[in-house]
Structure formats: structure tokens, C-alpha cells
PDB file of N, CA and C in Angstrom:
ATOM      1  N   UNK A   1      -5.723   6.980 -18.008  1.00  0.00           N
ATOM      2  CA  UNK A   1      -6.995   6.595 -17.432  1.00  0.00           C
ATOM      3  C   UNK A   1      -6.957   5.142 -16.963  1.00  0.00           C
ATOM      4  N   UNK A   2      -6.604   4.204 -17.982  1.00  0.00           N
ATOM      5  CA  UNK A   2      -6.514   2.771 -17.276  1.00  0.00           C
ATOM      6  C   UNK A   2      -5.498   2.502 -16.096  1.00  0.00           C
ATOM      7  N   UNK A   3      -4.442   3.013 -16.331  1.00  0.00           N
ATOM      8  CA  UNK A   3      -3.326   3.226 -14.878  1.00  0.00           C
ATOM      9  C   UNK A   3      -4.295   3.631 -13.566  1.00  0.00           C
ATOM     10  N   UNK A   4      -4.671   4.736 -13.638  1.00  0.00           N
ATOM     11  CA  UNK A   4      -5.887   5.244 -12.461  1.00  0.00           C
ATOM     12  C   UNK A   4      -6.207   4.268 -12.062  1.00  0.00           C
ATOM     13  N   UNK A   5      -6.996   3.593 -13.135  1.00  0.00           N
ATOM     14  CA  UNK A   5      -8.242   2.503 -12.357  1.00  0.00           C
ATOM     15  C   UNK A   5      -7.256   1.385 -11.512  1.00  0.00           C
ATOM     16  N   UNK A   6      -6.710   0.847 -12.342  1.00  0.00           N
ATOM     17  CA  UNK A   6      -5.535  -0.365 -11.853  1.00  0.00           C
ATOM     18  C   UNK A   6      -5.017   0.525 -10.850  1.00  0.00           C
ATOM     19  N   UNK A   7      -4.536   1.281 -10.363  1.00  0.00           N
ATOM     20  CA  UNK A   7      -4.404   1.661  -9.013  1.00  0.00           C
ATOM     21  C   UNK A   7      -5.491   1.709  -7.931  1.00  0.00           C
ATOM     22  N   UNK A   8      -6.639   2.358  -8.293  1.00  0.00           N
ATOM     23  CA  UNK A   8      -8.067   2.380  -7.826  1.00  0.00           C
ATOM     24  C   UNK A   8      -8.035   0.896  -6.951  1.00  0.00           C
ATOM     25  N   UNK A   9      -7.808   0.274  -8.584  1.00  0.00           N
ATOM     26  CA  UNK A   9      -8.028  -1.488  -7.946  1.00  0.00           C
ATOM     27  C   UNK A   9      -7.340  -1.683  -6.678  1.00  0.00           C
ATOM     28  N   UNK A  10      -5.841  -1.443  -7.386  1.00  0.00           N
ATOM     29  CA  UNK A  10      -4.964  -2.495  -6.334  1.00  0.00           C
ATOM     30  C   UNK A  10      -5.615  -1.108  -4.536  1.00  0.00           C
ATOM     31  N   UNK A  11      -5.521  -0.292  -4.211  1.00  0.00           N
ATOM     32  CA  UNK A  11      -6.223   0.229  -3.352  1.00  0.00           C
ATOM     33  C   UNK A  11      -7.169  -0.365  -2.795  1.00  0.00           C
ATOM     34  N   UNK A  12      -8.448  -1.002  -3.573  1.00  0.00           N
ATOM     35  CA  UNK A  12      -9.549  -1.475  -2.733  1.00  0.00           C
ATOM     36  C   UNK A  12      -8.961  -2.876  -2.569  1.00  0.00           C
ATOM     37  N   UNK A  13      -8.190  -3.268  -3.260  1.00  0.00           N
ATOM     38  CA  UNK A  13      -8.166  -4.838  -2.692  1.00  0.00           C
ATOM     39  C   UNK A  13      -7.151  -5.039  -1.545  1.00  0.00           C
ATOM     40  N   UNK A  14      -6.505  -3.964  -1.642  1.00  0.00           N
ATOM     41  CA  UNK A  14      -5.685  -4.029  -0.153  1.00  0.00           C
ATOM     42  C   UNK A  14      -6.860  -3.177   1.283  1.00  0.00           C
ATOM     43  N   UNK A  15      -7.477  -2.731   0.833  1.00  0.00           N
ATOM     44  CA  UNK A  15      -8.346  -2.182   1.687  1.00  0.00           C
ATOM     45  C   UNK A  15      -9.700  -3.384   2.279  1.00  0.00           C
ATOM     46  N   UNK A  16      -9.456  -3.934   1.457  1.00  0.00           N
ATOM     47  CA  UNK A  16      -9.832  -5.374   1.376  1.00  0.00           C
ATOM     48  C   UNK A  16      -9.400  -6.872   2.069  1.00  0.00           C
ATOM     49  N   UNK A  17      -7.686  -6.547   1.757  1.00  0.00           N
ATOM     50  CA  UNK A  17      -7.399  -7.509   2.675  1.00  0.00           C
ATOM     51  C   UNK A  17      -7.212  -7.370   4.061  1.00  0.00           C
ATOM     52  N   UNK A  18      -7.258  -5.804   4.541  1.00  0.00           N
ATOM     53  CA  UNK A  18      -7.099  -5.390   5.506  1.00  0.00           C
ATOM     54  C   UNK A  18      -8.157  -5.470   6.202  1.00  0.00           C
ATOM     55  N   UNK A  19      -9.400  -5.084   6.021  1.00  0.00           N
ATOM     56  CA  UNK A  19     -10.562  -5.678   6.333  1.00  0.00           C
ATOM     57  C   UNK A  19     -10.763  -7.220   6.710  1.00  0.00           C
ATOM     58  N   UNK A  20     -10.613  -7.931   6.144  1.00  0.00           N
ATOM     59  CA  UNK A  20     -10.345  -9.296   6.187  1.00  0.00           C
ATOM     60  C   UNK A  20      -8.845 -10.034   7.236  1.00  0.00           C
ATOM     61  N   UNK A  21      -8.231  -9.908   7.271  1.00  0.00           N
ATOM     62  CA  UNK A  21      -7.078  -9.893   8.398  1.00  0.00           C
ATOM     63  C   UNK A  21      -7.348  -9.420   9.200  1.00  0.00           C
ATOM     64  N   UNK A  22      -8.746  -8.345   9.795  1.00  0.00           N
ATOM     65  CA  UNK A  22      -8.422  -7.814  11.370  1.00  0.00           C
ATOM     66  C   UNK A  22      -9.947  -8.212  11.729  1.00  0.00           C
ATOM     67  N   UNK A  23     -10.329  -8.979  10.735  1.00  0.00           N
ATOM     68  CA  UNK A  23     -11.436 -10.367  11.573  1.00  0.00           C
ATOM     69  C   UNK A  23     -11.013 -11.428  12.592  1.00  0.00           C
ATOM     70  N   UNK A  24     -11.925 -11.466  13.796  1.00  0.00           N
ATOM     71  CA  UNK A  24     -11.101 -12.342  14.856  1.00  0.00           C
ATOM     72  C   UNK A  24     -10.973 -13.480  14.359  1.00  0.00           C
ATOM     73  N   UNK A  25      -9.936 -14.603  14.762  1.00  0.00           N
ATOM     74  CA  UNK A  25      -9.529 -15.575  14.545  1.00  0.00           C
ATOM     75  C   UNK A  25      -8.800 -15.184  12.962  1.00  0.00           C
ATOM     76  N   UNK A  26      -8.416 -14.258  12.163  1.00  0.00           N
ATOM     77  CA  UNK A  26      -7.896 -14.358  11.216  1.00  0.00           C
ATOM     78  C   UNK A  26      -6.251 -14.469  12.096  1.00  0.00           C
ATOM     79  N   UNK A  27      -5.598 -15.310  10.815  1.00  0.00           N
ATOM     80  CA  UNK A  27      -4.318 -15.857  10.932  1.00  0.00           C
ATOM     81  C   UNK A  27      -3.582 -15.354   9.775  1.00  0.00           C
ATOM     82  N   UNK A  28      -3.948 -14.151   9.142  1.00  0.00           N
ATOM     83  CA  UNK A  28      -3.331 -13.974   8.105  1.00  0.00           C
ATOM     84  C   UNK A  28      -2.868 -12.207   8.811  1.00  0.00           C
ATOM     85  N   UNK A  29      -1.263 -11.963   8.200  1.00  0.00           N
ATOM     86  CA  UNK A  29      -0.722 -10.524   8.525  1.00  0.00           C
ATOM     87  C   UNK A  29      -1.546  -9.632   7.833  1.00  0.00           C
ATOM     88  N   UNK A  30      -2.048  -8.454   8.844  1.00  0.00           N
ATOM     89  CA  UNK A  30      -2.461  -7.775   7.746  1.00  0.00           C
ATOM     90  C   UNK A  30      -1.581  -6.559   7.225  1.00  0.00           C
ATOM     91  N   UNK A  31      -1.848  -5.410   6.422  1.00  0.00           N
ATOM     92  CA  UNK A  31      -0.488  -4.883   5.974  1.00  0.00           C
ATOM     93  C   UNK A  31      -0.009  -3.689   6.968  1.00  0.00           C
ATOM     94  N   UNK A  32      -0.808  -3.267   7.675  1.00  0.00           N
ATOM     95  CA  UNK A  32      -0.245  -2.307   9.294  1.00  0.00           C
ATOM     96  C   UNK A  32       0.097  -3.037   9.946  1.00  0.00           C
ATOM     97  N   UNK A  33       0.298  -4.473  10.327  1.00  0.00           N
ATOM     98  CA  UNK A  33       1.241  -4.981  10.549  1.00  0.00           C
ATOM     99  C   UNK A  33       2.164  -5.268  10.115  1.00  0.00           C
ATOM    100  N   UNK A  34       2.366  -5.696   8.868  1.00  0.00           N
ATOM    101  CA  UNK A  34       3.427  -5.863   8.016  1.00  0.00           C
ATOM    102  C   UNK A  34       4.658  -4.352   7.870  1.00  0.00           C
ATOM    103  N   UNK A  35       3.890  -3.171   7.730  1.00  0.00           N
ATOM    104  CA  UNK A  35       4.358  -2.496   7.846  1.00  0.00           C
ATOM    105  C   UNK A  35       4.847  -1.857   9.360  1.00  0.00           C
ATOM    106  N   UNK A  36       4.274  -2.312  10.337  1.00  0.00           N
ATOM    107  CA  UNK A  36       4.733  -1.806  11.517  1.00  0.00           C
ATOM    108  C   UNK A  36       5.979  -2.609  11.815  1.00  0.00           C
ATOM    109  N   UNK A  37       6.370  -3.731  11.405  1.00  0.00           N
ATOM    110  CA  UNK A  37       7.281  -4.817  11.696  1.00  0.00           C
ATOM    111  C   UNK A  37       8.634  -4.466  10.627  1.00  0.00           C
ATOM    112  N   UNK A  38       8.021  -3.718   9.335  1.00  0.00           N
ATOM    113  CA  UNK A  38       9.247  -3.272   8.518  1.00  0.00           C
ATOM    114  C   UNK A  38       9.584  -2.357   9.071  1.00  0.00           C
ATOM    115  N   UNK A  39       8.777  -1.261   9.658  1.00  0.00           N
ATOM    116  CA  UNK A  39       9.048  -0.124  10.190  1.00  0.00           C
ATOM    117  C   UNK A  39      10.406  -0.026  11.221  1.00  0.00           C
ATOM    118  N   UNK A  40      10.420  -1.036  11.846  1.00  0.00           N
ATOM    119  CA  UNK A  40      11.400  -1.664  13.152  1.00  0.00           C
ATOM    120  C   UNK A  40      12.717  -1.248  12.833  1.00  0.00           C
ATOM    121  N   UNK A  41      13.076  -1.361  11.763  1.00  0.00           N
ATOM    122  CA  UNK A  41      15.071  -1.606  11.880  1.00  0.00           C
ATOM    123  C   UNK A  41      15.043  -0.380  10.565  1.00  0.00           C
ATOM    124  N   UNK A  42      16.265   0.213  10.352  1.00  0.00           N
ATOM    125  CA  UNK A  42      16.709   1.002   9.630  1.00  0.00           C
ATOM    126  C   UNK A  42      16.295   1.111   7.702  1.00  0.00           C
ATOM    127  N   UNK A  43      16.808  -0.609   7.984  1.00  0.00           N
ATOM    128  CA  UNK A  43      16.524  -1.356   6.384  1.00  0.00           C
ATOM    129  C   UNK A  43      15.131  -1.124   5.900  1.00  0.00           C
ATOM    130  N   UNK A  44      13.783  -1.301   6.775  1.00  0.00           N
ATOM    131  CA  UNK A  44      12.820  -1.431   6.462  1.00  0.00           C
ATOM    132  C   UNK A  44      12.172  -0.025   6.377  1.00  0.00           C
ATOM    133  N   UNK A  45      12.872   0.905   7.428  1.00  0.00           N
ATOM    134  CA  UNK A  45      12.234   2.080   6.866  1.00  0.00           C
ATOM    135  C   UNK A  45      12.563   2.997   5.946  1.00  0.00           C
ATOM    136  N   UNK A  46      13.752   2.472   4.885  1.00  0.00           N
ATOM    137  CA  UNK A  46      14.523   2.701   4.022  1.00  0.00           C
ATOM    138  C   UNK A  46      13.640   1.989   2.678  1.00  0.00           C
ATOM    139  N   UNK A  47      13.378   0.834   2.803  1.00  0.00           N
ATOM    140  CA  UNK A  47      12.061   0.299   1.921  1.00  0.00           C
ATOM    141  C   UNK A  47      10.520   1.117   1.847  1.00  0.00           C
ATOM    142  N   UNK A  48      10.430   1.216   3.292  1.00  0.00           N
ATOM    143  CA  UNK A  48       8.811   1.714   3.182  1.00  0.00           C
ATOM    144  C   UNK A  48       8.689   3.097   2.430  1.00  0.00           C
ATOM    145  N   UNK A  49       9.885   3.739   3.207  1.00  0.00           N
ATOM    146  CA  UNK A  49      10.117   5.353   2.441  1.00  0.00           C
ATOM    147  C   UNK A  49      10.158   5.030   0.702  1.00  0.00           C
ATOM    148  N   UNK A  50      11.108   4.534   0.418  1.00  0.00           N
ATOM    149  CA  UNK A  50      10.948   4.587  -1.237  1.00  0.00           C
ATOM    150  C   UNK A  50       9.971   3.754  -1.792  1.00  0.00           C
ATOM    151  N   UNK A  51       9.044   3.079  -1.120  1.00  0.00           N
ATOM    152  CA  UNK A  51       7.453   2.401  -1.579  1.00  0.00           C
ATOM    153  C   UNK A  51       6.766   3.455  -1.472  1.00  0.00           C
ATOM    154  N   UNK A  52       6.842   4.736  -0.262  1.00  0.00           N
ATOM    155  CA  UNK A  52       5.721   5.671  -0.121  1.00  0.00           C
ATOM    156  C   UNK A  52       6.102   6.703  -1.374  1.00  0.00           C
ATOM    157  N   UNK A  53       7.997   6.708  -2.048  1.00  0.00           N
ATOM    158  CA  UNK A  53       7.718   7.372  -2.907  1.00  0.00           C
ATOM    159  C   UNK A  53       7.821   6.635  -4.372  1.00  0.00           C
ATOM    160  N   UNK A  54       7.635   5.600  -4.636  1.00  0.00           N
ATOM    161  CA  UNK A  54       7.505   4.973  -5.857  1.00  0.00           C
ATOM    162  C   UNK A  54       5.827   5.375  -6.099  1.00  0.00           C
ATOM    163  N   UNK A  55       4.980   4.935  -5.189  1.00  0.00           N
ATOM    164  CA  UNK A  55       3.417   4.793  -4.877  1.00  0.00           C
ATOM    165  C   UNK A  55       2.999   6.478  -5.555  1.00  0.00           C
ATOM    166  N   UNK A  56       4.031   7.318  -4.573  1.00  0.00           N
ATOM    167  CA  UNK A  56       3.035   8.879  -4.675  1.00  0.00           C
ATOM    168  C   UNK A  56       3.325   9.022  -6.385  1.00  0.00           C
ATOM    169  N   UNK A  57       4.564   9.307  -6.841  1.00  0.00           N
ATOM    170  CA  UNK A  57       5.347   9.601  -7.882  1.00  0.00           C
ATOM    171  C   UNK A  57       4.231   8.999  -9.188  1.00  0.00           C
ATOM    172  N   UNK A  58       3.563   7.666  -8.924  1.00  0.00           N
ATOM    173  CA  UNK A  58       2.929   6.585  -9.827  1.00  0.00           C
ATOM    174  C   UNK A  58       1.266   7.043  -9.991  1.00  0.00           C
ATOM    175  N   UNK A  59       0.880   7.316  -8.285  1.00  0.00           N
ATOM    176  CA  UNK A  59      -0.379   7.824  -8.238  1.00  0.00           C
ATOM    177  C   UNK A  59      -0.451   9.176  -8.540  1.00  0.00           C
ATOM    178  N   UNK A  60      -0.142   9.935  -7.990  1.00  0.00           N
ATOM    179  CA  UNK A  60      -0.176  11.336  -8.089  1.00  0.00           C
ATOM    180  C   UNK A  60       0.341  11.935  -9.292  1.00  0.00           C
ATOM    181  N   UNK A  61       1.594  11.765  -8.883  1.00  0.00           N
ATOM    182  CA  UNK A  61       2.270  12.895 -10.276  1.00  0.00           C
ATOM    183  C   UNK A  61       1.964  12.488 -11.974  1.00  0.00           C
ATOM    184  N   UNK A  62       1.958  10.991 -11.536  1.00  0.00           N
ATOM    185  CA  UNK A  62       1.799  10.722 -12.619  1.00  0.00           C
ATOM    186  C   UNK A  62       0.778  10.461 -13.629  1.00  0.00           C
ATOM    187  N   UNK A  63      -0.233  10.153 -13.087  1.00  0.00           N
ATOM    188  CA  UNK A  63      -1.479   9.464 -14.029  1.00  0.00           C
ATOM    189  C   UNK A  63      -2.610  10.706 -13.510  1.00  0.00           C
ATOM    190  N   UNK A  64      -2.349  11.405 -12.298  1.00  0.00           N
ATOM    191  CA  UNK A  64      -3.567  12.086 -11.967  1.00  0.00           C
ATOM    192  C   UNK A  64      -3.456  13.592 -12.443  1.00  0.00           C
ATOM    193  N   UNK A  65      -2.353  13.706 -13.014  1.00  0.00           N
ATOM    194  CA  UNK A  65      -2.641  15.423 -13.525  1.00  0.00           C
ATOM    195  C   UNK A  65      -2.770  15.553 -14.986  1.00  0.00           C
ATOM    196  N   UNK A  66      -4.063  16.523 -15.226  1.00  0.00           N
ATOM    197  CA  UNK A  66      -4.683  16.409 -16.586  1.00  0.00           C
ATOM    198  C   UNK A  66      -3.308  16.694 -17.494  1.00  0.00           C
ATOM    199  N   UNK A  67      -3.573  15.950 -18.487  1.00  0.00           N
ATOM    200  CA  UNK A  67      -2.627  16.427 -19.975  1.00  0.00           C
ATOM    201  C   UNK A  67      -3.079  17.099 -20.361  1.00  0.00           C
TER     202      UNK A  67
END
């Protein structure tokens, strides 16, 4: 249950900074950019892939199916 939430969290606060970065005049990357720029070369989509499966494996499989 506390894992959930602490994910919950880190979710809104990136949903958060993303919001906040695609305000005009912001100067800060936001993370669809960040990720569109890793996306680019081989290396990075070799990272993003095993972030999308560290993330699912952590959210999903793990904390969200009843015991």
C-alpha cells in the first residue's frame, strides 16, 4: 500500500513538472522532451525501454495485484 502511494506521488509530481515546463517562457526541459531527445540514438532507446520496464514490473505487477 505505501509503495502505491509513493508511486501515485512520484506520477503527479512529474505530471506536475510537465505542466510547469510547457508554460511559455519556461526554460526548464520538460520530460517529452527529455524523452524525445533519448529516444534519438540506439543507446537511449535501450534506456527508455528498460525504464518503461523497470516502471511497469514496480507499478503493476508488483504492488497493484491483491495478495
Amino acid at each position: 500500500m505505501v509503495f502505491t502511494v509513493v508511486w501515485l506521488g512520484l506520477m503527479a509530481a512529474s505530471a506536475a513538472w510537465e505542466v510547469r515546463c510547457r508554460r511559455p517562457g519556461s526554460r526548464w526541459t520538460s520530460l517529452s522532451e527529455l524523452g524525445a531527445r533519448m529516444g534519438r540514438g540506439l543507446p537511449g532507446r535501450i534506456a527508455l525501454l528498460a525504464l518503461w520496464a523497470f516502471v511497469g514490473w514496480h507499478v503493476f505487477a508488483r504492488y497493484t495485484i491483491p495478495r
